[in-house]
Protein backbone atom coordinates (compact mmCIF):
# COMPACT_ATOMS: atom_id res chain seq x y z
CA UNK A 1 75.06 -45.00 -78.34
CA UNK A 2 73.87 -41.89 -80.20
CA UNK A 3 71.11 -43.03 -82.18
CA UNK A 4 71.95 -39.88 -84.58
CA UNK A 5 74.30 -42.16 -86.45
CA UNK A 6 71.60 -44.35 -87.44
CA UNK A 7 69.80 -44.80 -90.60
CA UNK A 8 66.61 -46.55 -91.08
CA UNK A 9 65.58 -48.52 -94.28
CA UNK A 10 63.15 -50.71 -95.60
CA UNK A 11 63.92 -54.72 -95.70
CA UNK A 12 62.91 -56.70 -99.38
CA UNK A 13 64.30 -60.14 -99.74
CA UNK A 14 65.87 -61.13 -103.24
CA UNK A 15 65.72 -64.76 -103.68
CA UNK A 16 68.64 -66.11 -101.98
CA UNK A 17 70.27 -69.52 -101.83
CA UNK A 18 71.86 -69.97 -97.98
CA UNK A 19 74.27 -72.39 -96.27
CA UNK A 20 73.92 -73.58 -92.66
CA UNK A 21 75.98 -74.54 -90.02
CA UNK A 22 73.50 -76.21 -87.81
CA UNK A 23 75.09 -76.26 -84.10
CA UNK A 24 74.16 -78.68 -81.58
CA UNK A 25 73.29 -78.25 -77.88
CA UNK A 26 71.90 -79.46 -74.81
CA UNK A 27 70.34 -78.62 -71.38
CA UNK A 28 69.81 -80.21 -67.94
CA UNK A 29 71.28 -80.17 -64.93
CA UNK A 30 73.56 -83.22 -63.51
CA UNK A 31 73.85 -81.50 -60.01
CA UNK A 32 71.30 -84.79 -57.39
CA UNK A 33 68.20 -83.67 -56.22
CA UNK A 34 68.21 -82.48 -52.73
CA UNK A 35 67.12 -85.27 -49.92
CA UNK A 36 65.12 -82.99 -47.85
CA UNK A 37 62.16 -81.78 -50.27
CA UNK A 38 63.03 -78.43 -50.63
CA UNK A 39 63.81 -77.08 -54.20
CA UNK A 40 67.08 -75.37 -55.34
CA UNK A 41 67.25 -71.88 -56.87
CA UNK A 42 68.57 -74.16 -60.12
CA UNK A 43 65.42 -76.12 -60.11
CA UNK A 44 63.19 -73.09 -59.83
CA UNK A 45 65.07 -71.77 -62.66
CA UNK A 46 65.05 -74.95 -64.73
CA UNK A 47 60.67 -74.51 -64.21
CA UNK A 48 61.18 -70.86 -65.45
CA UNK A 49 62.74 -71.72 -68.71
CA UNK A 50 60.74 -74.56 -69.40
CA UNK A 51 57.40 -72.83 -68.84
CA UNK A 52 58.64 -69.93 -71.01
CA UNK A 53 59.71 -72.62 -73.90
CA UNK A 54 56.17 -73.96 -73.52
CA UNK A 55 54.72 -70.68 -74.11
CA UNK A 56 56.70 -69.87 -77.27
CA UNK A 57 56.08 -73.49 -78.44
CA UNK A 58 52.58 -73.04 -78.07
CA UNK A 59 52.40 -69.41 -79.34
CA UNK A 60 54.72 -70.74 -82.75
CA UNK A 61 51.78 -73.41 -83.26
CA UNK A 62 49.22 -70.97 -82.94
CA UNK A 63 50.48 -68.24 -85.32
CA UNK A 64 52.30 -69.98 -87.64
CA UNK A 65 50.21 -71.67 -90.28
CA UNK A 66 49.27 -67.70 -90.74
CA UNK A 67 52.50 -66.49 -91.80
CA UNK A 68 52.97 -66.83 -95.37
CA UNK A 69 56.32 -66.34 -97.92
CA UNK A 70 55.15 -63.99 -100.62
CA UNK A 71 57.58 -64.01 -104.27
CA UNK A 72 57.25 -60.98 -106.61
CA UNK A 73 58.82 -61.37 -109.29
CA UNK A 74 62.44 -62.17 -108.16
CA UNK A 75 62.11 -60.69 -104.42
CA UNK A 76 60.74 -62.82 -101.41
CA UNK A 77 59.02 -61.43 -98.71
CA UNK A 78 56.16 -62.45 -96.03
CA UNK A 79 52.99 -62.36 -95.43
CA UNK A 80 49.56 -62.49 -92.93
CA UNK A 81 46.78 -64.12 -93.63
CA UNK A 82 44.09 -61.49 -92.27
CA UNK A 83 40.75 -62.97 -92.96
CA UNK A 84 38.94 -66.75 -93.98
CA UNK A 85 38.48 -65.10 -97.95
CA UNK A 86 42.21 -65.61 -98.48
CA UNK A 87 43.29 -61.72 -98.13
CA UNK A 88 46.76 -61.67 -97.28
CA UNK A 89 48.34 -58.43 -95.36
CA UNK A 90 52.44 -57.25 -96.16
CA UNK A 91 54.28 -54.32 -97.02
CA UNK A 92 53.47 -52.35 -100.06
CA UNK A 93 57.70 -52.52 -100.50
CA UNK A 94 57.87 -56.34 -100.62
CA UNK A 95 55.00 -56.43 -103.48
CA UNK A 96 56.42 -53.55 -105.56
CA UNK A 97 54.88 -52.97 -108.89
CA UNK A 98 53.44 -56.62 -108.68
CA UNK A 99 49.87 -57.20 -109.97
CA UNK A 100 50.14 -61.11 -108.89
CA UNK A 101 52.29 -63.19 -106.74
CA UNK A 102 53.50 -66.81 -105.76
CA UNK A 103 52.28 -67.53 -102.06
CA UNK A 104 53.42 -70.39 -99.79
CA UNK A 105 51.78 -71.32 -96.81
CA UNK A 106 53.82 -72.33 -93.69
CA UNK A 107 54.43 -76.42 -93.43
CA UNK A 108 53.56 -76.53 -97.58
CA UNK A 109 55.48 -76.62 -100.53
CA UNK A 110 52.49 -76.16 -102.71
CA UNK A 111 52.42 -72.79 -104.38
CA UNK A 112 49.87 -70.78 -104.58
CA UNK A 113 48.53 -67.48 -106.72
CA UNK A 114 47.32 -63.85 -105.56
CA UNK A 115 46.23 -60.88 -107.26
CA UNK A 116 46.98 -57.54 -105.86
CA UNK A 117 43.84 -55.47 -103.72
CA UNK A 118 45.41 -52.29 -103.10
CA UNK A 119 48.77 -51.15 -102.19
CA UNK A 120 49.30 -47.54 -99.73
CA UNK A 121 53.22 -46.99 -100.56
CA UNK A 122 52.03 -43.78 -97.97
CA UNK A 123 52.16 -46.44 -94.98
CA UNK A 124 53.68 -49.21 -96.99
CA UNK A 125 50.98 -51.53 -96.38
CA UNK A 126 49.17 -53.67 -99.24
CA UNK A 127 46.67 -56.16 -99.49
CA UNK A 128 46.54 -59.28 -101.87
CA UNK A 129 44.38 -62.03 -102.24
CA UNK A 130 44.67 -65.85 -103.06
CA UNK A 131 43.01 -66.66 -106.06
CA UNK A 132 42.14 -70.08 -104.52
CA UNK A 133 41.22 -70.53 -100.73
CA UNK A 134 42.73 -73.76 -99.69
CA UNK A 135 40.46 -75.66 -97.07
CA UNK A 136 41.82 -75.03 -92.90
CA UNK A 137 43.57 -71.28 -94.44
CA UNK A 138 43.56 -69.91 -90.63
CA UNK A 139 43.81 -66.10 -90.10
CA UNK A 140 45.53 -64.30 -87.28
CA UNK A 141 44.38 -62.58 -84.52
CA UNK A 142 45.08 -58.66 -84.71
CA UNK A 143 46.10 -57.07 -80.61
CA UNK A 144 44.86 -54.27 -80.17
CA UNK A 145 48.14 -52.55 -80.29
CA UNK A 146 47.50 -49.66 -78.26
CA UNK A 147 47.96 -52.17 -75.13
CA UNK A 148 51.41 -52.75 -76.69
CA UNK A 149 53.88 -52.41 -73.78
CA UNK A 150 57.72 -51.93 -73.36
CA UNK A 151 59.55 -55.24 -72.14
CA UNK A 152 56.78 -57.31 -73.67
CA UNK A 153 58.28 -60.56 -75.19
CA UNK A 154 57.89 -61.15 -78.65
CA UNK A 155 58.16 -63.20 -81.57
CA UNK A 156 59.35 -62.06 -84.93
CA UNK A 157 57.45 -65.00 -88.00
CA UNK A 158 58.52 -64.73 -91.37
CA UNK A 159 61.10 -65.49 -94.09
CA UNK A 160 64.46 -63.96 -93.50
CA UNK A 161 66.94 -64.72 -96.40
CA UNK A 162 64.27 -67.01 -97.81
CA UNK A 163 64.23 -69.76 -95.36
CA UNK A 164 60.63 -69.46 -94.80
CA UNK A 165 58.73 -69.99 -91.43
CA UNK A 166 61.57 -68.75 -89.32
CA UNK A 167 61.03 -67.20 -86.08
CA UNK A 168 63.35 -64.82 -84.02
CA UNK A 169 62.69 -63.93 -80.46
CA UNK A 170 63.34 -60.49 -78.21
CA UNK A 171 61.13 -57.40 -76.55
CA UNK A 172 59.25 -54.63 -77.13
CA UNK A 173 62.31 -51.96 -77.04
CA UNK A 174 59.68 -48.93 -77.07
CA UNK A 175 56.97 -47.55 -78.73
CA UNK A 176 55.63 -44.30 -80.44
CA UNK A 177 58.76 -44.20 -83.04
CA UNK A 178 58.19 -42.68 -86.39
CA UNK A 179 60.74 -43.61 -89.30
CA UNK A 180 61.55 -43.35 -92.47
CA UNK A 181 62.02 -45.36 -95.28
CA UNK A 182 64.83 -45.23 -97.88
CA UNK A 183 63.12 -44.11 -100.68
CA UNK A 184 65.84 -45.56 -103.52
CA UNK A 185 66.23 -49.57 -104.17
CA UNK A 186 62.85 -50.30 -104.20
CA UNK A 187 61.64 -48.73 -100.73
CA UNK A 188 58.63 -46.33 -100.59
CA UNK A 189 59.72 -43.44 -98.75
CA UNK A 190 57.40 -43.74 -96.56
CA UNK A 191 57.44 -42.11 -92.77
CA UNK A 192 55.67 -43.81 -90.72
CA UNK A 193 54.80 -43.13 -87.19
CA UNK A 194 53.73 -44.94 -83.74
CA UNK A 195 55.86 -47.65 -84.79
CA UNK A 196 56.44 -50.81 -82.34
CA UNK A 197 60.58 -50.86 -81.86
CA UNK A 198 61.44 -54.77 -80.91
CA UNK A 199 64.63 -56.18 -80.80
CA UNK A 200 63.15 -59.66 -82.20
CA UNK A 201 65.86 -60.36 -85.35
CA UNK A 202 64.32 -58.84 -88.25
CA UNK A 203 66.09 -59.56 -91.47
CA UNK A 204 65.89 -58.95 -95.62
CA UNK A 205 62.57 -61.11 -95.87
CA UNK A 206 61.03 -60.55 -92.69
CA UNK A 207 59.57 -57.57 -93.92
CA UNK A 208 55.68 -57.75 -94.00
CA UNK A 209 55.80 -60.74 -91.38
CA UNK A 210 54.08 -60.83 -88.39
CA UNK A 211 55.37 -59.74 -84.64
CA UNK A 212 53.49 -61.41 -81.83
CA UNK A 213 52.72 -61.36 -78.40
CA UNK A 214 52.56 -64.38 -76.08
CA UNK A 215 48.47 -64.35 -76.49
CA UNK A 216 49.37 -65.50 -79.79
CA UNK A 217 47.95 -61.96 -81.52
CA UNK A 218 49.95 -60.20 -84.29
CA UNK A 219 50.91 -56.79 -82.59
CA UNK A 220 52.53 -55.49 -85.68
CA UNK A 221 53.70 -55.62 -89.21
CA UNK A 222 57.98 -55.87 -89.31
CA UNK A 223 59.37 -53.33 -91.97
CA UNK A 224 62.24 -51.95 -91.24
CA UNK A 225 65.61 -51.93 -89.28
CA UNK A 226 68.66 -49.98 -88.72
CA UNK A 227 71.66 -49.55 -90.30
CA UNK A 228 74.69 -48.03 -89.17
CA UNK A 229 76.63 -45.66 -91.55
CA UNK A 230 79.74 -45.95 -89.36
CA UNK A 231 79.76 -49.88 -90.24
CA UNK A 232 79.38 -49.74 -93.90
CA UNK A 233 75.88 -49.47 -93.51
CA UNK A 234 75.43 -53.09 -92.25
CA UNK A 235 72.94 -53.54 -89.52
CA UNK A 236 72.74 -52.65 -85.79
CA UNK A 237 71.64 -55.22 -83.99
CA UNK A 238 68.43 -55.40 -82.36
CA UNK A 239 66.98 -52.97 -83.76
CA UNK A 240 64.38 -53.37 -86.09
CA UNK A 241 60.73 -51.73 -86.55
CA UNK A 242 57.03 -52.63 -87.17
CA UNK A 243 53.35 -50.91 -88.33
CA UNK A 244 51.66 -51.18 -85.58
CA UNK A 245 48.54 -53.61 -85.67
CA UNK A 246 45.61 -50.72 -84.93
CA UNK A 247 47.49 -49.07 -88.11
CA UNK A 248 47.67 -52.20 -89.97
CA UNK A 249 43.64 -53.30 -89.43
CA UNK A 250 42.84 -49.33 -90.58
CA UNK A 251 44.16 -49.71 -93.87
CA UNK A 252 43.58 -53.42 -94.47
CA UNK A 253 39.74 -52.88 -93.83
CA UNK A 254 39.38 -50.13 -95.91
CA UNK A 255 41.32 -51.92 -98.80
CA UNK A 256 39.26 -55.34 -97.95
CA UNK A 257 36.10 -53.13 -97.98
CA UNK A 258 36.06 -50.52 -100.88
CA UNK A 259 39.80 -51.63 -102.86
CA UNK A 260 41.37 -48.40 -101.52
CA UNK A 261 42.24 -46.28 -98.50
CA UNK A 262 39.88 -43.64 -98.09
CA UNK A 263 40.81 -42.35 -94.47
CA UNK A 264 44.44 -42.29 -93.83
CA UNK A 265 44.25 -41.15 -90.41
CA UNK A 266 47.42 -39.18 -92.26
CA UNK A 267 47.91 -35.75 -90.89
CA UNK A 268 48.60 -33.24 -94.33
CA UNK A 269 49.19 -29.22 -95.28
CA UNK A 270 47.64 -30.44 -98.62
CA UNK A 271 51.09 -28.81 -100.42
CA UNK A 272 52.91 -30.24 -102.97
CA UNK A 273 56.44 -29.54 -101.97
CA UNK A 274 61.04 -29.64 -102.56
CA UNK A 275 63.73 -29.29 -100.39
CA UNK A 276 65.61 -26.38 -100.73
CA UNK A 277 68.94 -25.27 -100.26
CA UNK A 278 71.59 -22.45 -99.69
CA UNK A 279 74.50 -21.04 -101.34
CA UNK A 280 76.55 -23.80 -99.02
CA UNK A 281 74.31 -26.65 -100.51
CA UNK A 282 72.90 -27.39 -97.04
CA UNK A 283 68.99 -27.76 -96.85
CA UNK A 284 67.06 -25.02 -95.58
CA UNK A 285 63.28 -26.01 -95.79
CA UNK A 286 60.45 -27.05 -98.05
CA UNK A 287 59.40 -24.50 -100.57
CA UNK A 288 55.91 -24.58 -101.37
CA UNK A 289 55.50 -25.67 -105.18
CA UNK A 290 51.55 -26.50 -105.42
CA UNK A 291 48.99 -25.52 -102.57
CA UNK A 292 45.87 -27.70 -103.07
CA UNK A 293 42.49 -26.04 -103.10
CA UNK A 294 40.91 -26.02 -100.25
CA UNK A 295 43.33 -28.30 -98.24
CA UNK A 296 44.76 -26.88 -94.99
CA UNK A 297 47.80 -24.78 -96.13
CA UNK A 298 45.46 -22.75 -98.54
CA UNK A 299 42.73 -22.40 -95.89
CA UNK A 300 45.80 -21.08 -94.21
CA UNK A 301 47.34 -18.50 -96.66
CA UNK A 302 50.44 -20.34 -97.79
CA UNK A 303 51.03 -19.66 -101.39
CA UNK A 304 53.18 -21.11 -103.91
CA UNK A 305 56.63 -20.01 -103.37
CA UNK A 306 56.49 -19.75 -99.75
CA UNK A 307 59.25 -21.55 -97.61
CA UNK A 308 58.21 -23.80 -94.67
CA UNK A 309 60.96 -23.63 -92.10
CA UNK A 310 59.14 -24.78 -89.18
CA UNK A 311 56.26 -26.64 -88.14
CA UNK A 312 54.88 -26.06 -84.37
CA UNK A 313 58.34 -26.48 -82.32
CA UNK A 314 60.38 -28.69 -85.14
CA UNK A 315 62.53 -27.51 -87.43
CA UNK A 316 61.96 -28.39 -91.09
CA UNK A 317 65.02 -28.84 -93.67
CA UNK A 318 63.84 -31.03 -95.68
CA UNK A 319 60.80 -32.94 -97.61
CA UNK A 320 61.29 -35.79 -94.58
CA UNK A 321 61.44 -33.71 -91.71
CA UNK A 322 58.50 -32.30 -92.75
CA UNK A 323 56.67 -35.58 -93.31
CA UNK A 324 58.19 -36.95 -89.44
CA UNK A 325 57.05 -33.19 -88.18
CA UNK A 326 53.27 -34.27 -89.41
CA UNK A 327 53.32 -38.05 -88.94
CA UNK A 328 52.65 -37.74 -85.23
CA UNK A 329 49.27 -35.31 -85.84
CA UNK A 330 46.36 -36.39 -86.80
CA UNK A 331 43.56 -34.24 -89.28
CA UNK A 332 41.74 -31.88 -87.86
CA UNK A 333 44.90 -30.80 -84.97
CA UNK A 334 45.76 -27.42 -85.26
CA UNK A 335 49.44 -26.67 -85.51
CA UNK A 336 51.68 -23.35 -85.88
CA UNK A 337 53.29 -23.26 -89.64
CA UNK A 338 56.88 -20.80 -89.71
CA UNK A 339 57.84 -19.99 -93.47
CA UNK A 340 59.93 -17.15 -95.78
CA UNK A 341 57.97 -15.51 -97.78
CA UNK A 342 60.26 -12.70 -99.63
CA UNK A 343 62.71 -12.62 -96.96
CA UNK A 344 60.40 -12.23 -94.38
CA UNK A 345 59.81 -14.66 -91.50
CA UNK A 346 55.70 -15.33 -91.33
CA UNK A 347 53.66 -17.71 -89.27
CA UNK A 348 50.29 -19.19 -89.90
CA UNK A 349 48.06 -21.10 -87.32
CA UNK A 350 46.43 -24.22 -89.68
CA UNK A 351 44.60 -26.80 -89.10
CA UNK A 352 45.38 -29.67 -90.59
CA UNK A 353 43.94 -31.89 -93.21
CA UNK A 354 44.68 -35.43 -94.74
CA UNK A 355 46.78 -37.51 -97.04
C-alpha cells in the first residue's frame, strides 16, 4: 500500500443521532472433553481468549469512569480526567473557540460545566476544568510513553459518533510518526510528531479520548486518522493516530500550573513564513516574510526575503514540510538551513530555538 496516497486529518464529532443493528453471537465449544486428562489445543485456546477477555474487562473498569464526552457548542468530543481538581485533558480541535463546555461522565447522564484553562492549537492539546468536582471523579494514570512498544494491545475509550463510553480494540502499529492536521473545517494545522500509530478504531468523536495499555495507563491522546483520497476521502482502516502521553503530561502540567505553555519542547527558526511557488504553480519553498529578533534564523543570517529550500537532508516546498522537517528536533539541535537568496543557493548552520 503506498502510504503516499494518504491524507491525515483531524477527527471533531458534530452531534449525531445513530441507528443500530445490534448482532447477536455466541462462543463455546460442543466438541466432549477428552477421557484421559490431557487438554486439547481447543481448550488451551478457549483459556487464551478468556484470559485476554478478562484483561480487557478489567482494564475497561479501570479506565473508564475517566473518559469523559465533552459538547462545544454543537460538536461532541472526549475527554480525560487528568487530576482529583476536575482538570479535564482533549484536543484543542474538539474545544474550538469554546470558553465553557457540557461534560458527561462515563455511566452518568448528569451534565456537567467546564471552563476553558488553556488551549495549544500548536500540539492541539487543551485543558478545561469542571466547575464542580463531583465526589469519586477518578483520574487516569499517564504511561510513560516512551516504553510504548509496537504490537502492544490497546484500547481506544471515547465517544465515536456520540455514543459515549465506547471502546475499540487493536495494536500499537508503530511509533515515532509525525502528522499533520487539516488545517480547514475546524482542525488546527497542527504537525505533530512522535505520534503513537494504533489500529484501535478511532472515529469522528474519539478525538481527545484516551488509548490504553493493558496496565490500565493512558499511553496517548487519539486525534487523528487517515483518509484516503482515492476513496472519496473516506477512511482507511486501521489507521488512526495519538499525542503521545510524555507529550500530553508536558503541556497539561504547564497549563495546570501557570494557565499556559511556556516550554514547548517545539523545535523553531523563529521566522514568520509562505509557501511559494513557480511560474508552473508548483511549490518551491518557504520564503522568509518576518525573522524574529534574536530567534535562531536571525542568529543565523536569514533575512527577510530569503527562500528556505531545505532543511538538513529534507526538502522543503511548503509551510508543512517545513513544520514536519522541524517537528522531529528539539531546541537547542543544530541543523543545516539551504535557501535562495537572489538567485543564489546559500546555506547556514543554525541552531535552533522554540515555538
Amino acid at each position: 500500500m503506498d502510504a503516499s496516497r494518504f491524507r491525515v486529518f483531524r477527527l471533531c464529532a458534530p452531534a449525531v443521532v445513530c441507528s443500530l443493528v445490534l448482532l447477536g453471537g455466541c462462543t463455546g465449544s460442543d466438541s466432549p472433553a477428552k477421557q484421559d486428562g490431557t487438554t486439547s489445543t481447543r481448550d488451551v485456546a478457549a483459556g487464551t481468549a478468556s484470559d485476554l477477555q478478562s484483561e480487557y474487562m478489567r482494564v475497561i473498569k479501570d479506565v473508564l469512569p475517566s473518559v469523559v464526552q465533552i459538547r462545544s457548542g454543537n460538536a461532541l468530543g472526549s475527554g480525560v480526567v487528568y487530576d482529583d481538581k476536575g482538570h479535564i485533558v482533549t484536543n484543542a480541535h474538539v474545544i474550538g473557540d469554546g470558553r465553557t463546555f457540557q461534560v458527561t461522565t462515563a455511566n452518568s447522564e448528569h451534565t456537567l460545566t467546564a471552563s476553558l484553562v488553556s488551549s495549544y492549537p500548536a500540539q492541539d492539546l487543551a485543558v478545561i476544568r469542571l466547575n464542580t468536582v463531583p465526589r469519586g471523579l477518578k483520574a487516569a494514570v499517564f504511561a510513560n510513553s516512551a516504553k510504548v512498544e509496537v504490537g502492544q494491545i490497546v484500547l481506544a475509550m471515547g465517544s465515536p459518533l456520540g455514543l459515549s463510553s465506547s471502546v475499540t480494540q487493536g495494536i500499537v502499529s508503530a511509533t515515532g510518526r509525525t502528522v499533520s492536521e487539516s488545517g480547514t473545517q475546524g482542525g488546527t494545522g497542527a504537525t505533530i510528531a512522535n505520534m503513537v500509530q494504533t489500529s484501535a478504531a478511532i472515529n469522528p468523536g474519539n478525538s481527545g479520548g484516551a488509548l490504553v495499555n493493558l496496565d490500565s495507563q493512558v499511553i496517548g491522546i487519539p486525534t487523528l486518522a487517515a483518509v484516503d483520497p482515492d476513496l472519496g476521502n473516506s477512511a482507511a482502516p486501521g489507521i488512526g493516530f495519538a499525542i503521545p502521553a510524555n507529550m500530553v503530561k508536558t503541556i497539561a502540567d504547564q497549563i495546570i500550573g501557570t494557565g499556559r505553555v511556556t516550554h514547548s519542547g517545539r523545535a523553531a527558526l523563529n521566522i514568520t513564513g509562505r509557501t511559494v511557488v513557480n511560474a508552473g504553480y508548483r511549490p518551491i519553498g518557504v520564503a522568509v516574510a518576518r525573522v524574529d529578533p534574536g530567534g535562531a534564523a536571525d542568529r543565523a543570517g536569514l533575512r527577510t526575503g530569503d527562500i528556505i529550500i531545505k532543511v538538513g537532508d529534507q526538502d522543503i516546498t511548503t509551510i508543512t514540510s517545513l513544520a514536519e522537517a522541524l517537528a522531529g528536533d528539539k531546541p537547542g539541535q543544530r541543523t543545516t538551513v539551504t535557501y535562495l537568496r537572489d538567485g543564489s543557493r546559500k546555506t547556514a548552520d543554525v541552531t535552533l530555538g522554540e515555538q
